[in-house]
Protein backbone atom coordinates (compact mmCIF):
# COMPACT_ATOMS: atom_id res chain seq x y z
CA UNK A 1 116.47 98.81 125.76
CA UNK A 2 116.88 101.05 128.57
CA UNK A 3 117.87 100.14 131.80
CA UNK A 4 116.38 101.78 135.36
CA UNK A 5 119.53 103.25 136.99
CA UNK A 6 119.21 102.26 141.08
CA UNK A 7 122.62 103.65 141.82
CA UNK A 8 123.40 107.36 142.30
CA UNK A 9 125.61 107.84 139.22
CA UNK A 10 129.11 109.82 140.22
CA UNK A 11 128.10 112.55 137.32
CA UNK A 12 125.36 113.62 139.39
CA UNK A 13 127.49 114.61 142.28
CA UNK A 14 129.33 116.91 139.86
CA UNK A 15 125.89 119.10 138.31
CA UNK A 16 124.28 118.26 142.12
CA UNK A 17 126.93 120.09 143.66
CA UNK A 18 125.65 123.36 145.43
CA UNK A 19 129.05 124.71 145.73
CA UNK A 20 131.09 126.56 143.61
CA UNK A 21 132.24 124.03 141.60
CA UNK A 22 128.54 122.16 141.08
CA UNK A 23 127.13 125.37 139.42
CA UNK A 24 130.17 126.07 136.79
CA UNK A 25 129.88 122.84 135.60
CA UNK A 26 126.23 122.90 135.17
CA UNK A 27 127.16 126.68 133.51
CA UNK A 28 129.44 125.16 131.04
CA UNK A 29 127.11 122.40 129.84
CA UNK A 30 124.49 125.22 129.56
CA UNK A 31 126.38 127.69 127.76
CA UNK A 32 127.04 124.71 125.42
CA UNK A 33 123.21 124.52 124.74
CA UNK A 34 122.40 121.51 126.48
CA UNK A 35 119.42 121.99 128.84
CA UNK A 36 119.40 120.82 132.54
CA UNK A 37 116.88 117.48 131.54
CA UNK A 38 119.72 116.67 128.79
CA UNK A 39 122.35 115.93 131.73
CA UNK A 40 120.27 115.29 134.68
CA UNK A 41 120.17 111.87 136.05
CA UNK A 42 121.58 110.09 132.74
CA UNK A 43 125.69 108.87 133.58
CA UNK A 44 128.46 110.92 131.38
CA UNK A 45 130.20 108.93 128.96
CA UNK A 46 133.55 110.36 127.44
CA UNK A 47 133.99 109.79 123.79
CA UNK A 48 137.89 110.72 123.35
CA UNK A 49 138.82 110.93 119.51
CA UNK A 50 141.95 111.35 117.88
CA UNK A 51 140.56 112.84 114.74
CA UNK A 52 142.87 115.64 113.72
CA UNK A 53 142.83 117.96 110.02
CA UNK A 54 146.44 117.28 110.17
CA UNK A 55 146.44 113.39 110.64
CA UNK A 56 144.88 111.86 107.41
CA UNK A 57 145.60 108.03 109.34
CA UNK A 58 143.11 109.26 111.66
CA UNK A 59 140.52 110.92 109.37
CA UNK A 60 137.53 108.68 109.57
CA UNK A 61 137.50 108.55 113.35
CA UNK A 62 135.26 111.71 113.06
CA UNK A 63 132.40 109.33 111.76
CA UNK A 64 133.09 106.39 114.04
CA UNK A 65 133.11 109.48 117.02
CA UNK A 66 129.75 110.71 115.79
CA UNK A 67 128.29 107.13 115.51
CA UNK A 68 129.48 106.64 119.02
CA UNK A 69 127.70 109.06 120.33
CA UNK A 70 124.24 108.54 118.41
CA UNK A 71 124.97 104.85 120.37
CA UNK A 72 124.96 106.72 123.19
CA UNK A 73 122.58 108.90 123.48
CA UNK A 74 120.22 105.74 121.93
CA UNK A 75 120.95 103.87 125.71
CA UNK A 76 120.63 106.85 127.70
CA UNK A 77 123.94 108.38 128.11
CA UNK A 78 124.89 112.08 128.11
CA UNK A 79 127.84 111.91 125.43
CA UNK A 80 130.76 114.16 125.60
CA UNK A 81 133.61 113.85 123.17
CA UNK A 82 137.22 115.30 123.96
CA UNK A 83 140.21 115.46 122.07
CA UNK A 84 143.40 113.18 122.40
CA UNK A 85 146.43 115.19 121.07
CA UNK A 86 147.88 113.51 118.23
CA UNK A 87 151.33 114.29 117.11
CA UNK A 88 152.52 113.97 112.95
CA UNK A 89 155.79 113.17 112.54
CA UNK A 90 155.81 115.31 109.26
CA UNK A 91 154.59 118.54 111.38
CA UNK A 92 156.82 118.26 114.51
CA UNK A 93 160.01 118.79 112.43
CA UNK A 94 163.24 117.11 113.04
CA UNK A 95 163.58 115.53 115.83
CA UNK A 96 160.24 114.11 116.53
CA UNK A 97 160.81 112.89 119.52
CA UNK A 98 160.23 116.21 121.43
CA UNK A 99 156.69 115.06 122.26
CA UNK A 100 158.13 111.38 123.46
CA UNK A 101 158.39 110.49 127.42
């Protein structure tokens, strides 16, 4: 089930990058443990997850994140999961709208 990728994907351009900025990212992905093949020529995919110790509504999105990312890495992808910040009304104190635009 895996597709041949004929476009140059836009991740490339950031680890392809001779400058400055080309070789930190490639540095942070490596000091993360993933080797150069893991990233190179596969397309990013962002996995962002509200899962948060302090949210129990939110608990079981730490399994759905994790199945995700088995999903992609099965097609071909280079996962990378981020956080969403996630407010509790119970936490913030009163008033909770100090976090509200």
């Amino acid at each position: 089930m895996s597709a041949t990728i004929t476009k140059k994907l836009r991740s490339q351009e950031w680890f392809a990058d001779p400058a400055y900025y080309g070789f930190a990212r490639r540095a942070w992905l490596r000091s993360e443990g993933f080797t150069a093949e893991i990233f190179q020529n596969k397309p990013v995919i962002g996995i962002c997850n509200s899962w948060s110790e302090l949210n129990n509504c939110n608990a079981h999105l730490r399994t759905v994140a994790e199945a995700v990312k088995r999903g992609v890495w099965a097609a071909g992808g280079f996962p990378l999961e981020f956080p969403r910040f996630r407010w509790v009304r119970c936490s913030c104190g009163p008033p909770p709208c100090y976090f509200a635009t």
